[in-house]
PDB file of N, CA and C in Angstrom:
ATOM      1  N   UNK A   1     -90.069 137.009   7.987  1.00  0.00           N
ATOM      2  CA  UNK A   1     -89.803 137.869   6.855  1.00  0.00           C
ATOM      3  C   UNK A   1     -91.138 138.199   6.155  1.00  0.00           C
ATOM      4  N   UNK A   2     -91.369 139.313   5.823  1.00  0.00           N
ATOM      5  CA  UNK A   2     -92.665 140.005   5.252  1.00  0.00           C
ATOM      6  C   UNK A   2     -92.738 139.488   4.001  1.00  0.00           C
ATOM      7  N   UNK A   3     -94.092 139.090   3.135  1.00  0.00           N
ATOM      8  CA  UNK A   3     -94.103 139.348   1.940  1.00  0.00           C
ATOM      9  C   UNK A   3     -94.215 139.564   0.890  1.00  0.00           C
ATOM     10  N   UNK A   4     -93.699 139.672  -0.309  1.00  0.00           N
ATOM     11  CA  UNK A   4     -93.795 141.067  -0.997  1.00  0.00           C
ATOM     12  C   UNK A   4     -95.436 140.747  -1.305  1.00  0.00           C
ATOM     13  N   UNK A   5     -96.274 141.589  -2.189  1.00  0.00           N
ATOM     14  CA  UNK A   5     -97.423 141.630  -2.690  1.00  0.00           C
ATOM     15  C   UNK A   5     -97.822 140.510  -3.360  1.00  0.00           C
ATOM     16  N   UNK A   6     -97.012 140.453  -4.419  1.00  0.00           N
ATOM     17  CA  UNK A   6     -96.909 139.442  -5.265  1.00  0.00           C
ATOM     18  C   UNK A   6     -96.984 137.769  -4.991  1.00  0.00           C
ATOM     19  N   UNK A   7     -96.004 137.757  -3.742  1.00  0.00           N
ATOM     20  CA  UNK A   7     -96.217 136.892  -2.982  1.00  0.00           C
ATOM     21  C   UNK A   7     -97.073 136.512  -2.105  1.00  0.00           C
ATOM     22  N   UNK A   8     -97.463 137.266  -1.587  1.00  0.00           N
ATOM     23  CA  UNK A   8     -98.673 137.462  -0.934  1.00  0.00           C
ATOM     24  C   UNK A   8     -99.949 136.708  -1.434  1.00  0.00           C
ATOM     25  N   UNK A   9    -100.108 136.852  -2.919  1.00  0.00           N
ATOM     26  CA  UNK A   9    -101.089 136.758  -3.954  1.00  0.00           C
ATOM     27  C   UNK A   9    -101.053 135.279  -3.987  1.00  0.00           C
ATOM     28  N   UNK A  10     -99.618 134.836  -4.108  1.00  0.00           N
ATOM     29  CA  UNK A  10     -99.531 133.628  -4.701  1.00  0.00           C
ATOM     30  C   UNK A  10     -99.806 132.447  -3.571  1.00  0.00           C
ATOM     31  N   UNK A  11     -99.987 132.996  -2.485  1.00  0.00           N
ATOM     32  CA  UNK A  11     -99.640 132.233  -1.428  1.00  0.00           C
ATOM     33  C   UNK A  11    -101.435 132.378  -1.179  1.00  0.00           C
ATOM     34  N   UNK A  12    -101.979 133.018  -1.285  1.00  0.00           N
ATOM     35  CA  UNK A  12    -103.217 132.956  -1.366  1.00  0.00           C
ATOM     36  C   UNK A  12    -104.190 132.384  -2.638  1.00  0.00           C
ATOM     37  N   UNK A  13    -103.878 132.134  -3.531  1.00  0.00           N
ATOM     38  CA  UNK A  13    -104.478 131.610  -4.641  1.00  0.00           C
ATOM     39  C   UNK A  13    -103.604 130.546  -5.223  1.00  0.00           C
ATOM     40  N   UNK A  14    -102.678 130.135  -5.001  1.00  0.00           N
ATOM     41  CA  UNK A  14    -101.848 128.853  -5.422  1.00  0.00           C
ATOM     42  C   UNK A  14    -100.970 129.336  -6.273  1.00  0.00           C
ATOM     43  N   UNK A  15     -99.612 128.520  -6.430  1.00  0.00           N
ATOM     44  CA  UNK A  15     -98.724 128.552  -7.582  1.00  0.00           C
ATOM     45  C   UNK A  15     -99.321 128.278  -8.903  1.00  0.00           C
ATOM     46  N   UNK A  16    -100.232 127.211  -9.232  1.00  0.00           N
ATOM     47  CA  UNK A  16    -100.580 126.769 -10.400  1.00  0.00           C
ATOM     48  C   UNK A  16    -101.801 127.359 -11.041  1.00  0.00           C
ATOM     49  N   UNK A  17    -102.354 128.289 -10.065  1.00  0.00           N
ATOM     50  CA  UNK A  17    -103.505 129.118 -10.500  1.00  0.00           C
ATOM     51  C   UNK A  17    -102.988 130.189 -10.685  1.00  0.00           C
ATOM     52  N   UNK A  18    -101.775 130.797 -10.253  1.00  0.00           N
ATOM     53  CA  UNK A  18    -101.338 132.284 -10.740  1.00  0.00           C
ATOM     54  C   UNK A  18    -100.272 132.492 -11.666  1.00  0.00           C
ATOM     55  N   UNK A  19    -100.027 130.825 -12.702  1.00  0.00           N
ATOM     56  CA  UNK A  19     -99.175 130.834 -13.148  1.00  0.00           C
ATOM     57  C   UNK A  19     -98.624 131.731 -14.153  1.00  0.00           C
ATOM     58  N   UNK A  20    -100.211 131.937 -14.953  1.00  0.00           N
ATOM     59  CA  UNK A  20    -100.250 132.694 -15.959  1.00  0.00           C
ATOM     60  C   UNK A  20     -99.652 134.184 -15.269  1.00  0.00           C
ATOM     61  N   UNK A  21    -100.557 134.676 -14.496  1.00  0.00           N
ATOM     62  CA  UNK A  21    -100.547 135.918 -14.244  1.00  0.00           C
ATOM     63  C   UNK A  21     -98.809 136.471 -13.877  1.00  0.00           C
ATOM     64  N   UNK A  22     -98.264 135.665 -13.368  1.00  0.00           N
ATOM     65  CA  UNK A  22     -96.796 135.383 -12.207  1.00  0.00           C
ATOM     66  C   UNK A  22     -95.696 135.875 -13.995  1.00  0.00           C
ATOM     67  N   UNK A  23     -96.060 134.970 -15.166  1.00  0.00           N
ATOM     68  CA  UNK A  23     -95.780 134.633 -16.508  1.00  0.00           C
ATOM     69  C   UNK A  23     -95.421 136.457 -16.801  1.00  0.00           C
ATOM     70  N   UNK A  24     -96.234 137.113 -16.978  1.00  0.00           N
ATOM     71  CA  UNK A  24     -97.151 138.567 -17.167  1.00  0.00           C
ATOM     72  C   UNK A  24     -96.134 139.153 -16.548  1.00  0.00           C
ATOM     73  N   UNK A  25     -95.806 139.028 -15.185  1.00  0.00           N
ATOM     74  CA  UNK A  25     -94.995 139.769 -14.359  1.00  0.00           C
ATOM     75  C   UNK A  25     -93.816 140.077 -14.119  1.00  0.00           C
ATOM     76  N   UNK A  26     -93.186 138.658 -14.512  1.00  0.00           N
ATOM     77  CA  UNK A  26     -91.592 138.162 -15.111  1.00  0.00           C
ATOM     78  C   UNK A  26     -91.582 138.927 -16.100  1.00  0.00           C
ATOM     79  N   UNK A  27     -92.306 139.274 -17.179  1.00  0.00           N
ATOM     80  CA  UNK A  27     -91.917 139.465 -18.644  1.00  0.00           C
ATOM     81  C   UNK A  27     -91.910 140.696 -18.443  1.00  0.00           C
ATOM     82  N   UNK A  28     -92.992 141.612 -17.744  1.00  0.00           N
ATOM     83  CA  UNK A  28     -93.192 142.831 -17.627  1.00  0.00           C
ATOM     84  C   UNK A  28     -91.500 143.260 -17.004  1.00  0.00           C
ATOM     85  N   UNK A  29     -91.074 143.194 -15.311  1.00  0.00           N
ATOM     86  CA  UNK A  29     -89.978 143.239 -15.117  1.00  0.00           C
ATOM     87  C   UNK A  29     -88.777 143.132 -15.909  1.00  0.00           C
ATOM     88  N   UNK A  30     -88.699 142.055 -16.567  1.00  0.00           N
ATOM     89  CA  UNK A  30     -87.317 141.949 -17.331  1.00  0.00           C
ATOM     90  C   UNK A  30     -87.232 142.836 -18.323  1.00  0.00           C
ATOM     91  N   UNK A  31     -88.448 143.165 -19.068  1.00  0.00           N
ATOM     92  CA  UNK A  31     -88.514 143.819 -19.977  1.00  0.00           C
ATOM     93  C   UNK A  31     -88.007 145.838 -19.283  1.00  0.00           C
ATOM     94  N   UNK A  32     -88.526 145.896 -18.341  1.00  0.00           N
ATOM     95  CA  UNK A  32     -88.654 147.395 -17.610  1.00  0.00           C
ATOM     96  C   UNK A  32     -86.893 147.457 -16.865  1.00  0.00           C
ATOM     97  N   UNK A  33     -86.615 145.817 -16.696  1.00  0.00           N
ATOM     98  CA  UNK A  33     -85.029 145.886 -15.861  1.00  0.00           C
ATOM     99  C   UNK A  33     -83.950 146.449 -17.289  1.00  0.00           C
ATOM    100  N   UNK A  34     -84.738 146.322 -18.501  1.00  0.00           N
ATOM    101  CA  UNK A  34     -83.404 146.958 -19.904  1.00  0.00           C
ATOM    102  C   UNK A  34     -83.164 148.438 -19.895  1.00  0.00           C
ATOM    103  N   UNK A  35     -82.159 148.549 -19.502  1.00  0.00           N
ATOM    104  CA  UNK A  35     -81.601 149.583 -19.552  1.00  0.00           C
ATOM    105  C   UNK A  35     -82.342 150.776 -20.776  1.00  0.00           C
ATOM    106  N   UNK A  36     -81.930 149.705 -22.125  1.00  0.00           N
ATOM    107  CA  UNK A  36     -82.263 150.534 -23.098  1.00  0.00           C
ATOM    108  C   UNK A  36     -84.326 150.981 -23.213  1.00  0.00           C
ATOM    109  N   UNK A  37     -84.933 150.089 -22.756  1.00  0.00           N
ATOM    110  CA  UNK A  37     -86.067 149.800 -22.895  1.00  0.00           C
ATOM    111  C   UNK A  37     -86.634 150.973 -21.872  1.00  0.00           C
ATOM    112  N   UNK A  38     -85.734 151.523 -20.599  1.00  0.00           N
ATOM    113  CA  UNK A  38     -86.098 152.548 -20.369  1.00  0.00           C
ATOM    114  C   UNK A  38     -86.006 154.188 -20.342  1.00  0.00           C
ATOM    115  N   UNK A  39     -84.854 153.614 -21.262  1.00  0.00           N
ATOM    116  CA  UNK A  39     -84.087 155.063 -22.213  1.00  0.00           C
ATOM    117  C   UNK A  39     -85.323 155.539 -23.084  1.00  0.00           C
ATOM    118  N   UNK A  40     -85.925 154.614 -24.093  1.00  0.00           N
ATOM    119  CA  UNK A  40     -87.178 154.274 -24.804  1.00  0.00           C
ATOM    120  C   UNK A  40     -88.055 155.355 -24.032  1.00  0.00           C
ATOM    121  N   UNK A  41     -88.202 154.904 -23.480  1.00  0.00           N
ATOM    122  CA  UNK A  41     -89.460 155.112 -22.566  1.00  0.00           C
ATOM    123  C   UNK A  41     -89.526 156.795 -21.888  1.00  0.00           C
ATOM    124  N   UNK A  42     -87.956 157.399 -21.581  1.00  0.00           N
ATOM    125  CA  UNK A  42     -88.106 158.326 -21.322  1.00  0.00           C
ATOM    126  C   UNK A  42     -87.590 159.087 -21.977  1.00  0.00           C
ATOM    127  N   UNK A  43     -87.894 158.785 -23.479  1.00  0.00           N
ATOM    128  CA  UNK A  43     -88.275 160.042 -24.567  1.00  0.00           C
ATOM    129  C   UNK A  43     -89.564 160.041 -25.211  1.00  0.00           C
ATOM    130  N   UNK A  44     -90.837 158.996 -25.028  1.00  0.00           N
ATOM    131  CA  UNK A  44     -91.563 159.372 -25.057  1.00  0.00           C
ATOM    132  C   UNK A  44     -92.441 160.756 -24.468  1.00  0.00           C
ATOM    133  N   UNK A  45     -93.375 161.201 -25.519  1.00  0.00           N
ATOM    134  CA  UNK A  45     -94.608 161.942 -24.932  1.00  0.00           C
ATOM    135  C   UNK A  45     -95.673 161.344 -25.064  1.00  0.00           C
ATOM    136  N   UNK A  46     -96.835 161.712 -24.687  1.00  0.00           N
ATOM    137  CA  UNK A  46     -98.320 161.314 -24.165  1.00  0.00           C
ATOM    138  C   UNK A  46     -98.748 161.131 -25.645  1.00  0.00           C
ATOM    139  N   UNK A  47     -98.486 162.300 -26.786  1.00  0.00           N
ATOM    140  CA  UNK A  47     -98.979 162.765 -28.325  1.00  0.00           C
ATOM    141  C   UNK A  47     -98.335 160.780 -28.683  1.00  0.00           C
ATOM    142  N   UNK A  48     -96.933 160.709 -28.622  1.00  0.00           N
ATOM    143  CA  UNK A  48     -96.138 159.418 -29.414  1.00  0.00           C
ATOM    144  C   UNK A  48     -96.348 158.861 -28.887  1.00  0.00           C
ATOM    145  N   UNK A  49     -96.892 158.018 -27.554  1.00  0.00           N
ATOM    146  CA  UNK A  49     -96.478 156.614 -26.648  1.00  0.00           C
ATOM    147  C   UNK A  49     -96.987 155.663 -27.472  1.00  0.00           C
ATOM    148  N   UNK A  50     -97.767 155.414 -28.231  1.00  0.00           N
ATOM    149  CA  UNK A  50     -98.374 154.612 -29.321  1.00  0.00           C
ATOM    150  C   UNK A  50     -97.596 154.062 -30.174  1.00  0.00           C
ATOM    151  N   UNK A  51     -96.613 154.997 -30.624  1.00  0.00           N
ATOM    152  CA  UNK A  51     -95.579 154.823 -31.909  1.00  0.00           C
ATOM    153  C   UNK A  51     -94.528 154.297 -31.195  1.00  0.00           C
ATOM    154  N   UNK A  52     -94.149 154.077 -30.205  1.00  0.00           N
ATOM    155  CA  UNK A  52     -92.977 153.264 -29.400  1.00  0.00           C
ATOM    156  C   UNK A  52     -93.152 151.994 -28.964  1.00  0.00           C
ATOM    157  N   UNK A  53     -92.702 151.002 -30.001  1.00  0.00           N
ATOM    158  CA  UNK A  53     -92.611 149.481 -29.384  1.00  0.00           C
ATOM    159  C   UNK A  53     -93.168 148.853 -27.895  1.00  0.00           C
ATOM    160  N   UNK A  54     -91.677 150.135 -27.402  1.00  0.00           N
ATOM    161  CA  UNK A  54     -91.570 149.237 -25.838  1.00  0.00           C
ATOM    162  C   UNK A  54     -92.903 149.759 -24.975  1.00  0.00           C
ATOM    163  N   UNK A  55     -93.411 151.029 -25.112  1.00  0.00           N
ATOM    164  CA  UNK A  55     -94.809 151.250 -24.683  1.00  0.00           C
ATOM    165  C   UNK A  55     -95.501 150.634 -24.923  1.00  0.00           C
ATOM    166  N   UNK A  56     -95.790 149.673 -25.936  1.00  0.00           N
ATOM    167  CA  UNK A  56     -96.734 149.111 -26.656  1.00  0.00           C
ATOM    168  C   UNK A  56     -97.104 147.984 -26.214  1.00  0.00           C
ATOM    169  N   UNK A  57     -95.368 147.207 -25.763  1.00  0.00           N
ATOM    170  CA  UNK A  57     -95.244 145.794 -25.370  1.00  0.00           C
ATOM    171  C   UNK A  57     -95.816 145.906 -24.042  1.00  0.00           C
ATOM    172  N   UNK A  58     -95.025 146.951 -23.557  1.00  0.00           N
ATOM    173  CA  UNK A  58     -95.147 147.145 -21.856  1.00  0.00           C
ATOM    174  C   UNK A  58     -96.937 147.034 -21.293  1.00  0.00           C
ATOM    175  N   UNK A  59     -97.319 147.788 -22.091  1.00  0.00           N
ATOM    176  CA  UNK A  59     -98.754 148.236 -21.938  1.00  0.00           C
ATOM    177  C   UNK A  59     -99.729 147.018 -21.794  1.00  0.00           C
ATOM    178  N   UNK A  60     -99.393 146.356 -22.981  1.00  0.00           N
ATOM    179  CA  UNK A  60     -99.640 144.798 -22.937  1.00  0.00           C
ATOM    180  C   UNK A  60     -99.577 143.677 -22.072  1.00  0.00           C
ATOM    181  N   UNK A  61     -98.119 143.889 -21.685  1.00  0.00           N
ATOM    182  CA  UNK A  61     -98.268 142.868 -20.761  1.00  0.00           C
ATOM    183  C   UNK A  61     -98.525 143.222 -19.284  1.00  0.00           C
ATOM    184  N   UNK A  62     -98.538 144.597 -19.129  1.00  0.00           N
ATOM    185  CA  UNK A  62     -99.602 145.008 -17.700  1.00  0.00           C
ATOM    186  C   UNK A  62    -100.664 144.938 -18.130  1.00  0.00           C
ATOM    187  N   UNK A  63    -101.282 144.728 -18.857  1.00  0.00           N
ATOM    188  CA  UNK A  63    -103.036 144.669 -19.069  1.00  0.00           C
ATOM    189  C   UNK A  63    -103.318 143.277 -19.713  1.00  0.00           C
ATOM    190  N   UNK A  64    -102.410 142.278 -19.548  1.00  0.00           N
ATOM    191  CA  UNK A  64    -102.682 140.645 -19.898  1.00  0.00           C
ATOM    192  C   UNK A  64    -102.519 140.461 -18.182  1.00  0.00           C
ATOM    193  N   UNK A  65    -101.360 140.788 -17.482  1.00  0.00           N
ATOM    194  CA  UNK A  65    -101.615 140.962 -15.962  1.00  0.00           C
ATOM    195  C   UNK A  65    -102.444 141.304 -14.962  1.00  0.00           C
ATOM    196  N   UNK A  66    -103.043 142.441 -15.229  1.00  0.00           N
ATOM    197  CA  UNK A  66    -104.269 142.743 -15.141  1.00  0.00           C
ATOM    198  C   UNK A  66    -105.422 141.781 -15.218  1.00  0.00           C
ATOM    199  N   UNK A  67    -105.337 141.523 -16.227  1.00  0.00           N
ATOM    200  CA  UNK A  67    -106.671 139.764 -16.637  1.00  0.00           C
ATOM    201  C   UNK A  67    -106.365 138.955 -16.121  1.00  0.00           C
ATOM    202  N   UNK A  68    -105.413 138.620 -16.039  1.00  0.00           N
ATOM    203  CA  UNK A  68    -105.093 137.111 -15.391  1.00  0.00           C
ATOM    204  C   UNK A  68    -104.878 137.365 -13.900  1.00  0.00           C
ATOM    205  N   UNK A  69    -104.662 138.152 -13.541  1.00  0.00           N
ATOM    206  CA  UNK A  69    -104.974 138.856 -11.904  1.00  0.00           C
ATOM    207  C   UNK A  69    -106.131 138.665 -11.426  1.00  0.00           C
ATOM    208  N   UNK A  70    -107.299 139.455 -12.275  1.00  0.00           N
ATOM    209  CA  UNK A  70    -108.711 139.262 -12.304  1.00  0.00           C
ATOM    210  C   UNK A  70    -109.295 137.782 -11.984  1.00  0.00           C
ATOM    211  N   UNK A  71    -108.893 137.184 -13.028  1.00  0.00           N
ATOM    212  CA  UNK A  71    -109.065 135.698 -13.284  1.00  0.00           C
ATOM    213  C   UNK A  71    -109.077 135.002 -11.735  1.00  0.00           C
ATOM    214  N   UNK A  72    -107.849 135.633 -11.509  1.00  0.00           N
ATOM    215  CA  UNK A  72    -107.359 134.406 -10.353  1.00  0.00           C
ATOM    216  C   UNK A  72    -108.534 134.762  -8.898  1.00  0.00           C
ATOM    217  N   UNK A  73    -108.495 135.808  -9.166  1.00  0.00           N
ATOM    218  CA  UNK A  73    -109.408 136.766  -7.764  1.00  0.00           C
ATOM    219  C   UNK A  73    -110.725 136.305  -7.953  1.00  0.00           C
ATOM    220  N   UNK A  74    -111.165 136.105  -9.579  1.00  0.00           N
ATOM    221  CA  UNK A  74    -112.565 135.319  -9.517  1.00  0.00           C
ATOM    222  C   UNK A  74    -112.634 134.455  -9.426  1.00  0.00           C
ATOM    223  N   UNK A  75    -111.898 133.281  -9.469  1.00  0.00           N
ATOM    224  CA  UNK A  75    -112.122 131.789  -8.930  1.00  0.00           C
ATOM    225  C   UNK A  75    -112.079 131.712  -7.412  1.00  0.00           C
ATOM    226  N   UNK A  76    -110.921 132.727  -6.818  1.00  0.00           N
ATOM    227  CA  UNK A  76    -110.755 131.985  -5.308  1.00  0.00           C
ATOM    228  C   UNK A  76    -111.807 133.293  -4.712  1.00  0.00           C
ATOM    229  N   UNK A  77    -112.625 134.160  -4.878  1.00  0.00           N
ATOM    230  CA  UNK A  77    -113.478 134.626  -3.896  1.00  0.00           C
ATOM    231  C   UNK A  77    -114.719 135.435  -4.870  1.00  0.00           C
ATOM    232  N   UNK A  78    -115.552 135.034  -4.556  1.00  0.00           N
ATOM    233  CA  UNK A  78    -117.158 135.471  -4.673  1.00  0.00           C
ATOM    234  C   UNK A  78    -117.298 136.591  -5.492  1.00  0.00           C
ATOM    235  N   UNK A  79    -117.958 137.256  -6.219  1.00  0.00           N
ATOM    236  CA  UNK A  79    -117.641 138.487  -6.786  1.00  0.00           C
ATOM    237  C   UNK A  79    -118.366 139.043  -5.400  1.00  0.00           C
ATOM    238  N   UNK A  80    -119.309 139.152  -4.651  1.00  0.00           N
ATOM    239  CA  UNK A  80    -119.317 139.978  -3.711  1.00  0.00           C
ATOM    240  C   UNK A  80    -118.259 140.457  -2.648  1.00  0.00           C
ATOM    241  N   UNK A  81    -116.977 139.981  -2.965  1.00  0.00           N
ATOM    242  CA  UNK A  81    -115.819 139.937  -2.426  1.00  0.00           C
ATOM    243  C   UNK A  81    -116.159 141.294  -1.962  1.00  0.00           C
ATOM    244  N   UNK A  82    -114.796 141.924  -1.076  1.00  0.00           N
ATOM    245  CA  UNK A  82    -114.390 143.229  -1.387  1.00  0.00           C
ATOM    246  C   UNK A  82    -113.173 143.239  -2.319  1.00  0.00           C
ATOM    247  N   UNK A  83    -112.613 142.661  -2.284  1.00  0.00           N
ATOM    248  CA  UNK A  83    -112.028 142.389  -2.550  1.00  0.00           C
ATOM    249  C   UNK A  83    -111.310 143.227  -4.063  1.00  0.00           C
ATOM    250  N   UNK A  84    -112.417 142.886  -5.278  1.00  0.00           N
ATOM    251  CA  UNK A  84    -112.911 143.214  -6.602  1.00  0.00           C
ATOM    252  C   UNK A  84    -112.999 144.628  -6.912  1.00  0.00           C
ATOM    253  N   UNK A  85    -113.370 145.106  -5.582  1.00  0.00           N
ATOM    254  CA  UNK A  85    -113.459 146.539  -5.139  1.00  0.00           C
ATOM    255  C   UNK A  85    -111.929 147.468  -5.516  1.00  0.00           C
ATOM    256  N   UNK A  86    -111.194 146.502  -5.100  1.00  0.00           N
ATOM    257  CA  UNK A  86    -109.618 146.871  -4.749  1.00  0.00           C
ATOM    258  C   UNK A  86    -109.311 146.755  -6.230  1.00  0.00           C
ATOM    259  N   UNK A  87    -109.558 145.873  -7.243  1.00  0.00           N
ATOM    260  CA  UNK A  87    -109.123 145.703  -8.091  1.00  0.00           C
ATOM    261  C   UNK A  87    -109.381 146.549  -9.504  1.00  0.00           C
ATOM    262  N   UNK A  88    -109.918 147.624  -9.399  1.00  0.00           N
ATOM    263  CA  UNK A  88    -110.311 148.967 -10.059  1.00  0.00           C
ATOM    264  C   UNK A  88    -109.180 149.614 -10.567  1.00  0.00           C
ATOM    265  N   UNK A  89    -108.040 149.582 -11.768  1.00  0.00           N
ATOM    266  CA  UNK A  89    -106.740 150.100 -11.904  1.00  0.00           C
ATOM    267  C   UNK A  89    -106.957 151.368 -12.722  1.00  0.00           C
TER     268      UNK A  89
END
């Protein structure tokens, strides 16, 4: 069985080193699985996304994900990686 990305990640850098980041990802999902949270979301415009909570939260916890992604990629490989390369969002 293939797997997913995420997994992928974790299986390469450990459970207890991607805990944080894994944390980030749960919250992000559950938060994006609310129905209402993406009702929210698609009445924003580009001018308001600022003034909307759930943009706000959301935004957040993809860019605490983001860091702690980072994090994990700099302990387990070199910054000359290529790796780091990939990690440009």
């Amino acid at each position: 069985m293939a797997l997913t990305p995420i997994d992928r990640i974790v299986r390469i850098i450990g459970q207890n080193q991607s805990e944080k980041m894994l944390a980030h990802y749960s919250m992000f999902l559950n938060e994006i699985s609310d129905e209402n949270v993406r009702e929210s979301l698609d009445k924003i415009s580009r001018e308001t996304r600022h003034d909307i909570e759930d943009y706000r939260r959301l935004k957040n916890l993809s860019q605490h994900f983001n860091w702690e992604l980072e994090k994990c990629f700099l302990n387990e490989f070199p910054q000359s990686h290529p790796i780091h390369a990939a990690l440009v969002f």
